[in-house]
PDB file of N, CA and C in Angstrom:
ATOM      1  N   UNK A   1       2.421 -11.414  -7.691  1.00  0.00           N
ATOM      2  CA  UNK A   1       1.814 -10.172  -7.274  1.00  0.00           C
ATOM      3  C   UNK A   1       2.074  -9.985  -5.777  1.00  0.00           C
ATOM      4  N   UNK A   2       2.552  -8.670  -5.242  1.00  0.00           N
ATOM      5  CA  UNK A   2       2.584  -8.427  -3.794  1.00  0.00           C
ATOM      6  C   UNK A   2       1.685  -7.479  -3.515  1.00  0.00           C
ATOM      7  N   UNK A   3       0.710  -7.971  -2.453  1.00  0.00           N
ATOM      8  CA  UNK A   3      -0.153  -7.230  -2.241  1.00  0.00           C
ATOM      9  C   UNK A   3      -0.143  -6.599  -0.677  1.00  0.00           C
ATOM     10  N   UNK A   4      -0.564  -5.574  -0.688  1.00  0.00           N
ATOM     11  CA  UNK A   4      -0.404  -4.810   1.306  1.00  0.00           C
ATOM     12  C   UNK A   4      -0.401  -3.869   1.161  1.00  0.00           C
ATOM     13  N   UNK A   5      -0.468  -3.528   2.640  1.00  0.00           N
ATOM     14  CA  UNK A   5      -0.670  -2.038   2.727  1.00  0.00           C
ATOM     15  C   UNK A   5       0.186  -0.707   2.722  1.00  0.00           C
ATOM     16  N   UNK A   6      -0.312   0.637   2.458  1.00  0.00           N
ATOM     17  CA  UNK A   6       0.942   1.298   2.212  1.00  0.00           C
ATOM     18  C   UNK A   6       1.182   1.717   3.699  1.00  0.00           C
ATOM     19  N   UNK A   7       2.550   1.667   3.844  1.00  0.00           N
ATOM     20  CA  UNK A   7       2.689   2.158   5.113  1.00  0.00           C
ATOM     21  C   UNK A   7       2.630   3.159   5.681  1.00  0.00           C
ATOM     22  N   UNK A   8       1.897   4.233   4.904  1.00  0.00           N
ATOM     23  CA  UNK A   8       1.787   5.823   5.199  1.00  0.00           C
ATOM     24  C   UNK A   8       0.157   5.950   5.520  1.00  0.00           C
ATOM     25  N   UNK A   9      -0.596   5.345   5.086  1.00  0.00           N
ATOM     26  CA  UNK A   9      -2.108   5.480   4.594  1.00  0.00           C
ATOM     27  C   UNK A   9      -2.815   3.954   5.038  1.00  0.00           C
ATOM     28  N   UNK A  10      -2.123   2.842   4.812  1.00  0.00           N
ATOM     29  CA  UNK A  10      -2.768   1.813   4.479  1.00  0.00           C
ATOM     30  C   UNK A  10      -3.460   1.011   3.711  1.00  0.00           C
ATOM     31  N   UNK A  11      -3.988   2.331   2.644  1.00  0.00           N
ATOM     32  CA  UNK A  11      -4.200   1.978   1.196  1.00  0.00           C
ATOM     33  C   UNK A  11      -3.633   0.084   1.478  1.00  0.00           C
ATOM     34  N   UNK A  12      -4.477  -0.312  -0.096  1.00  0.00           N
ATOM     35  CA  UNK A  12      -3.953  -1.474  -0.489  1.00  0.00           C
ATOM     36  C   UNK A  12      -2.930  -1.240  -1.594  1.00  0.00           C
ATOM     37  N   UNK A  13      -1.560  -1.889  -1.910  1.00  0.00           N
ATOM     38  CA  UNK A  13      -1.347  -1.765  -2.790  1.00  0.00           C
ATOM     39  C   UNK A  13      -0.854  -3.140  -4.074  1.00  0.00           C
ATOM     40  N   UNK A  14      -1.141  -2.747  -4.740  1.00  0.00           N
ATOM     41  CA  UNK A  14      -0.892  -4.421  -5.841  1.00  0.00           C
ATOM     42  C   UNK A  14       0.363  -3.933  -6.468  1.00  0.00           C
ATOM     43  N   UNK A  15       0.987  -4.343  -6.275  1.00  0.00           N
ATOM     44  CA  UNK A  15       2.517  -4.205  -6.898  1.00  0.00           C
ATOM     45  C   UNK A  15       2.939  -5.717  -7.825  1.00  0.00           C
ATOM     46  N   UNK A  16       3.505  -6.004  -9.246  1.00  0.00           N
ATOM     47  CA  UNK A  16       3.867  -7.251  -9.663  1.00  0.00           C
ATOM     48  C   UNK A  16       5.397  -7.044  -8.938  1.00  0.00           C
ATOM     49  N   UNK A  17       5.285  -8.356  -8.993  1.00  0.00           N
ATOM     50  CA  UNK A  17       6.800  -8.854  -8.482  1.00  0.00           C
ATOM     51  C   UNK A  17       7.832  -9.142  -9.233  1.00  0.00           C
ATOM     52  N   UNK A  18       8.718  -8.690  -8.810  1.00  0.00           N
ATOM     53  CA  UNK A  18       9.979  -8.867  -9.920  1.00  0.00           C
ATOM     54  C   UNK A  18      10.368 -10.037 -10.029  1.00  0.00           C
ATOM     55  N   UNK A  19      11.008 -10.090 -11.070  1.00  0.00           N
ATOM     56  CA  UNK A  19      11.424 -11.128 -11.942  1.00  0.00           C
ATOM     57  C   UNK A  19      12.710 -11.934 -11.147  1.00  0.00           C
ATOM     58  N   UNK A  20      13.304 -11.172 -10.577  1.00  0.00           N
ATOM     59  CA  UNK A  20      14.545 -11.661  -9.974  1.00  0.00           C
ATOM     60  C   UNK A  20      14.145 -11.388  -8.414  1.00  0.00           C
ATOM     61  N   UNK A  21      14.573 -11.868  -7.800  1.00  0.00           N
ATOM     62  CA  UNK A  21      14.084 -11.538  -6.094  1.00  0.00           C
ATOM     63  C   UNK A  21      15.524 -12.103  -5.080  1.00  0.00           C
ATOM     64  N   UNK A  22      15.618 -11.430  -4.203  1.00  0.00           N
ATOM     65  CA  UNK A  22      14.997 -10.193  -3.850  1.00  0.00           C
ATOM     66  C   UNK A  22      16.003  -9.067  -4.307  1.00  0.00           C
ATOM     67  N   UNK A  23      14.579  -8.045  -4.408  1.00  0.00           N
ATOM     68  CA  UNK A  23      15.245  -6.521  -4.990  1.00  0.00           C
ATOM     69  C   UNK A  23      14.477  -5.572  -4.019  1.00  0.00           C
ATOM     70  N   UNK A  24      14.764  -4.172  -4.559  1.00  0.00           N
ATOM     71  CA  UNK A  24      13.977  -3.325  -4.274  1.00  0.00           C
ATOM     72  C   UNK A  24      12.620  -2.571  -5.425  1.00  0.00           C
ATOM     73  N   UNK A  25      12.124  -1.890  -5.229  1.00  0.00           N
ATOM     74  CA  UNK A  25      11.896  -0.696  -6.192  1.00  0.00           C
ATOM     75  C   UNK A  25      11.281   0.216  -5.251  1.00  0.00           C
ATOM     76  N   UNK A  26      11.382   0.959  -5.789  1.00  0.00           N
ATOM     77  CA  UNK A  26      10.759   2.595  -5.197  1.00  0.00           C
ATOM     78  C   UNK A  26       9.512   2.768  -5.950  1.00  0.00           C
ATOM     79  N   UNK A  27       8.056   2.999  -5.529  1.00  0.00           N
ATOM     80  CA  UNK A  27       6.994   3.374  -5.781  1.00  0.00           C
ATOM     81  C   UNK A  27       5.999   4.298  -5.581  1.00  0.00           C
ATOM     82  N   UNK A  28       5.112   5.113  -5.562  1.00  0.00           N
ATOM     83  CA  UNK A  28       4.424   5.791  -5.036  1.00  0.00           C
ATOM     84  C   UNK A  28       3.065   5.357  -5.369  1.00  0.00           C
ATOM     85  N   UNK A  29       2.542   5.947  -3.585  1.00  0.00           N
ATOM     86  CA  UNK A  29       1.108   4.844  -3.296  1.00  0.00           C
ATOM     87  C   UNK A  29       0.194   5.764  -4.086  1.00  0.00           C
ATOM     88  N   UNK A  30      -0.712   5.415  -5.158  1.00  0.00           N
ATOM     89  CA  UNK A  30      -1.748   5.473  -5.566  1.00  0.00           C
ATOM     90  C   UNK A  30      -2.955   6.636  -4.814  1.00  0.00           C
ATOM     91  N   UNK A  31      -3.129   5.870  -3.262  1.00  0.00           N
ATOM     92  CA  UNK A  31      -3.691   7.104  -2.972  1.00  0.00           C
ATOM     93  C   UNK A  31      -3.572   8.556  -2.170  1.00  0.00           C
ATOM     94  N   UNK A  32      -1.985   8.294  -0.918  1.00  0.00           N
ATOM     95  CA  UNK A  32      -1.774   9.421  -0.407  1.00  0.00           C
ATOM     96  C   UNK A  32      -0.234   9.743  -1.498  1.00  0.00           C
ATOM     97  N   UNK A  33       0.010   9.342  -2.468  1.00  0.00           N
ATOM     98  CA  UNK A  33       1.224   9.980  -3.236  1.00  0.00           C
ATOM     99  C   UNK A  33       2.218   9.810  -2.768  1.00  0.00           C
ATOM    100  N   UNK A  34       2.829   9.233  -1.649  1.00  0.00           N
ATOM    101  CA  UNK A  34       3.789   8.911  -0.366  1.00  0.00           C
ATOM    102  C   UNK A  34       5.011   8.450  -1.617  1.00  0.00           C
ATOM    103  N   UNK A  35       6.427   8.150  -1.559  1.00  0.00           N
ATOM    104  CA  UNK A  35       7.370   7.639  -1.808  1.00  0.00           C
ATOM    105  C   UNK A  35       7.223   6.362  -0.805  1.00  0.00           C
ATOM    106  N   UNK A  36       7.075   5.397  -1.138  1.00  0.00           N
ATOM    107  CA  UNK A  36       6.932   3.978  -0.666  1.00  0.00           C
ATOM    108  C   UNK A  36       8.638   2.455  -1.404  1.00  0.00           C
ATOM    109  N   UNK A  37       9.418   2.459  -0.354  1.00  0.00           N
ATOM    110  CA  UNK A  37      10.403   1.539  -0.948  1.00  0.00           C
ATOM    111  C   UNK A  37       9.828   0.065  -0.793  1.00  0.00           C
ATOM    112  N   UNK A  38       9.290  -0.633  -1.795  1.00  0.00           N
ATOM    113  CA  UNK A  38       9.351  -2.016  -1.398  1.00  0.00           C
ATOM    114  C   UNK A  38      10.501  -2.983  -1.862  1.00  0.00           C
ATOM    115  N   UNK A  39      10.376  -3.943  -0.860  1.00  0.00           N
ATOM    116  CA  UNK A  39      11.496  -5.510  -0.745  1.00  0.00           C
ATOM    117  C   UNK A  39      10.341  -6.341  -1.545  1.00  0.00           C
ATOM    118  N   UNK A  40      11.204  -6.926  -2.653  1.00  0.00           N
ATOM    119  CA  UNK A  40      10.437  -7.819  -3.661  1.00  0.00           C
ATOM    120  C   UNK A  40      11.107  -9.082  -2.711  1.00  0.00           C
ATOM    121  N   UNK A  41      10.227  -9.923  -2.457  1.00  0.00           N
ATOM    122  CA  UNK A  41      10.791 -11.262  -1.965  1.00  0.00           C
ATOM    123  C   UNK A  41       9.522 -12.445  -1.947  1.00  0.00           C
ATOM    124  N   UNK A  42       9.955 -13.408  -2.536  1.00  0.00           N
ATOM    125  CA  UNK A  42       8.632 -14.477  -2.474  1.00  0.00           C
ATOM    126  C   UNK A  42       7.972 -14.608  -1.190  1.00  0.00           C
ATOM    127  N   UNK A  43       9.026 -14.855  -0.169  1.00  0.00           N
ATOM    128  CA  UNK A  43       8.229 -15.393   1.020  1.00  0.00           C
ATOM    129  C   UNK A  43       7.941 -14.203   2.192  1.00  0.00           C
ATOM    130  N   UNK A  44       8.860 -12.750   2.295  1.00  0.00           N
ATOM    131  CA  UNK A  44       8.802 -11.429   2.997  1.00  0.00           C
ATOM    132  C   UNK A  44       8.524 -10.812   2.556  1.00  0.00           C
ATOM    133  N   UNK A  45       8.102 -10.159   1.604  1.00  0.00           N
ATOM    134  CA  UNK A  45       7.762  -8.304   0.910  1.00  0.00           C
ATOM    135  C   UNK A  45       7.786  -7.928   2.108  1.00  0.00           C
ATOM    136  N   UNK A  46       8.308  -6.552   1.771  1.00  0.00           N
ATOM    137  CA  UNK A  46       8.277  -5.414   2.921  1.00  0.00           C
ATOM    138  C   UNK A  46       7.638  -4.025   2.522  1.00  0.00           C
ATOM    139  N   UNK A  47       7.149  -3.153   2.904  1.00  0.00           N
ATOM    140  CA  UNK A  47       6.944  -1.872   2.180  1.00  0.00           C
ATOM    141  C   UNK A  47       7.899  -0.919   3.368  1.00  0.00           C
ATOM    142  N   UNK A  48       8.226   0.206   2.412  1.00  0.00           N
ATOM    143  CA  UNK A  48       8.816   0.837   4.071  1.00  0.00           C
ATOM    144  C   UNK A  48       8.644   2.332   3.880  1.00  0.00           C
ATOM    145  N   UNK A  49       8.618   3.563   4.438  1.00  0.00           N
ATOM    146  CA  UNK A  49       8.568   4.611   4.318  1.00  0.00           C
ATOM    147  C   UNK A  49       9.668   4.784   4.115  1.00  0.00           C
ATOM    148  N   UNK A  50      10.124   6.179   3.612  1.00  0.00           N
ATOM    149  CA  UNK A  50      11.282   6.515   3.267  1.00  0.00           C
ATOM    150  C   UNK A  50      12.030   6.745   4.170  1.00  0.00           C
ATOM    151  N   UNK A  51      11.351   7.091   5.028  1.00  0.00           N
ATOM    152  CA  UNK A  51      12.439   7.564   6.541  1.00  0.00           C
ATOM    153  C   UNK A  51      12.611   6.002   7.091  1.00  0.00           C
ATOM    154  N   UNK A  52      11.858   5.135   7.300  1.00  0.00           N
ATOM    155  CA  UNK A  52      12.395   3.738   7.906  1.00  0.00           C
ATOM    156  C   UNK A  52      13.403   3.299   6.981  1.00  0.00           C
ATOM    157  N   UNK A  53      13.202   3.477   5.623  1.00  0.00           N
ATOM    158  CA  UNK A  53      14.498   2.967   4.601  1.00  0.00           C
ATOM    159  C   UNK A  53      15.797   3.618   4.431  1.00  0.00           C
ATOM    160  N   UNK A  54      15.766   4.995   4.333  1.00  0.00           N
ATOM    161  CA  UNK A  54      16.933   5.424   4.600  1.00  0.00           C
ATOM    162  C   UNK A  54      17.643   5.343   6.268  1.00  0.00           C
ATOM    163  N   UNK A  55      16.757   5.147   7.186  1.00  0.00           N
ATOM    164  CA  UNK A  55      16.994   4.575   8.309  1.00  0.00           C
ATOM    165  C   UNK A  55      18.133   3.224   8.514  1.00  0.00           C
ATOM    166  N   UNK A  56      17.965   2.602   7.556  1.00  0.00           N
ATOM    167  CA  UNK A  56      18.184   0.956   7.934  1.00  0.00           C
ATOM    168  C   UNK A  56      19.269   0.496   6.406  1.00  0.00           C
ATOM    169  N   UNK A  57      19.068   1.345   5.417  1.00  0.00           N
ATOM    170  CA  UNK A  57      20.117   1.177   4.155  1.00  0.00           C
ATOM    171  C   UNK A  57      20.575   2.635   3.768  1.00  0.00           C
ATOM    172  N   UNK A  58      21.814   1.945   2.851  1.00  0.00           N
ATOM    173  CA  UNK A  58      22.788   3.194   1.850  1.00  0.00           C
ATOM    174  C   UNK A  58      22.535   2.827   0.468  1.00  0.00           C
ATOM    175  N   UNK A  59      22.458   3.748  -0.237  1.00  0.00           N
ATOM    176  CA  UNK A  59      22.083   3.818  -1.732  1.00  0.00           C
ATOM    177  C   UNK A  59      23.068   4.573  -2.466  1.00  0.00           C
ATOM    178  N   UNK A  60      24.141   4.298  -3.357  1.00  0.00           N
ATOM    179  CA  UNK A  60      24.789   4.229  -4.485  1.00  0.00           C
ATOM    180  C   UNK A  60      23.798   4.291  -5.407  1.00  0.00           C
ATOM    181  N   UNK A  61      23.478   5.911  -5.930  1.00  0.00           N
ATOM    182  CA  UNK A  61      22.598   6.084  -7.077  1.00  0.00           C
ATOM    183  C   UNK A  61      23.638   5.671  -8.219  1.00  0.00           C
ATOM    184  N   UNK A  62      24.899   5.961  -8.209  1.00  0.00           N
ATOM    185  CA  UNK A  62      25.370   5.453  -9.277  1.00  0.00           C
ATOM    186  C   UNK A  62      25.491   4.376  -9.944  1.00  0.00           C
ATOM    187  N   UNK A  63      25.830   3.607  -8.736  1.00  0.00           N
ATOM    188  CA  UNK A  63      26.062   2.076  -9.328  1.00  0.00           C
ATOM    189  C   UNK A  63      24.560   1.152  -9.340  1.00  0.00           C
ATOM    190  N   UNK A  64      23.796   1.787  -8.150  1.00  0.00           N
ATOM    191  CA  UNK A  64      22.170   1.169  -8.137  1.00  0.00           C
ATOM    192  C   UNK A  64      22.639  -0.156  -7.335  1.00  0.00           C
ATOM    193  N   UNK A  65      23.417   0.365  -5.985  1.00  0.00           N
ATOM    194  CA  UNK A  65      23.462  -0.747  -5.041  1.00  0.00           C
ATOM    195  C   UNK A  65      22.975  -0.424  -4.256  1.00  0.00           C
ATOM    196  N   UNK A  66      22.126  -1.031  -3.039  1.00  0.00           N
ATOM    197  CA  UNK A  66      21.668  -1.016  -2.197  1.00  0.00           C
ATOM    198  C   UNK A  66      22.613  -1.783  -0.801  1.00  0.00           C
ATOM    199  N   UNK A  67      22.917  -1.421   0.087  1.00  0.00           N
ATOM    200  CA  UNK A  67      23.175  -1.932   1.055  1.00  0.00           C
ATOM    201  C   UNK A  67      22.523  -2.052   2.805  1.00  0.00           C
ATOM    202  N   UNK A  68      22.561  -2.493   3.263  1.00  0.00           N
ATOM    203  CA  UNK A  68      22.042  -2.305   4.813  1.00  0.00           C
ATOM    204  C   UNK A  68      23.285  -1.776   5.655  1.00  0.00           C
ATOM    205  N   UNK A  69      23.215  -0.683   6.290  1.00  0.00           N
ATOM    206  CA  UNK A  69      23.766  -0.210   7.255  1.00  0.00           C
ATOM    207  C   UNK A  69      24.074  -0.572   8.030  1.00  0.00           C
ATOM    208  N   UNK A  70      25.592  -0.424   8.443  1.00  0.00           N
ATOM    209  CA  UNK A  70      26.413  -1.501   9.580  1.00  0.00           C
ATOM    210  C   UNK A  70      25.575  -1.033  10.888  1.00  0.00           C
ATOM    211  N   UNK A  71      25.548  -1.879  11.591  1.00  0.00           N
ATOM    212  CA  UNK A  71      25.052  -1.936  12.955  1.00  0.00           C
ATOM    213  C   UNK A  71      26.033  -1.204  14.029  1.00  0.00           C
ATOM    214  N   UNK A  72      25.480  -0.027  14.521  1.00  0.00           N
ATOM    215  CA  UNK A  72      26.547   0.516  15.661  1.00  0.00           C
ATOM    216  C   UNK A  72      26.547  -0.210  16.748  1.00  0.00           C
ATOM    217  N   UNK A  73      27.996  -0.284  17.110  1.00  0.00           N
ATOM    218  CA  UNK A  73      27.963  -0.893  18.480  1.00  0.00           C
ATOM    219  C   UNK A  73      27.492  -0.065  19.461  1.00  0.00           C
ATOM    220  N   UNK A  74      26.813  -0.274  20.737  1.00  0.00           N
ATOM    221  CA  UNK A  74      26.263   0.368  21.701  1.00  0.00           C
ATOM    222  C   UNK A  74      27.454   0.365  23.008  1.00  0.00           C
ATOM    223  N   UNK A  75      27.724   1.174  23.568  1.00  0.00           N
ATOM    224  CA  UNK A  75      28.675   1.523  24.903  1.00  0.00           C
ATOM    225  C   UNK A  75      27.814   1.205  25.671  1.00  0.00           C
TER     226      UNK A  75
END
C-alpha cells in the first residue's frame, strides 16, 4: 500500500501498489478530483501533479512508455 499526500490538496491518499515496480499510474485524488501521476516504488513513491510530470517525462500513449526527459545543457 502507498500512502501520502495528494499534491494538489494534501488529501491522504491510499493507493495499492503494483505488482511490478517501479511503474507509473495515473489517478485522481478522491477529494479535489486533481489528475495525480504516481511512481509505484517500494522504497520512493512519488505523487506528482500533472504539470511537474509532464515537466520532467515523455509519454508514448501508443506504446505506454514512459520516459524522463533529456536534460538541457545550460550556456
Amino acid at each position: 500500500m502507498i500512502i501520502g499526500e495528494c499534491p494538489y490538496c494534501d488529501a491522504v491518499m491510499w493507493n495499492q501498489c503494483a505488482d511490478v515496480t517501479p511503474a507509473f499510474e495515473k489517478v485522481v485524488c478522491s477529494e479535489c478530483r486533481e489528475t495525480v501521476w504516481l511512481y509505484h516504488s517500494k522504497l520512493d513513491p512519488i505523487a506528482y501533479t500533472e504539470e511537474d510530470f509532464f515537466d520532467k517525462f515523455l509519454v508514448d500513449e501508443d506504446t505506454k512508455i514512459i520516459k524522463e526527459k533529456p536534460v538541457e545543457a545550460k550556456e
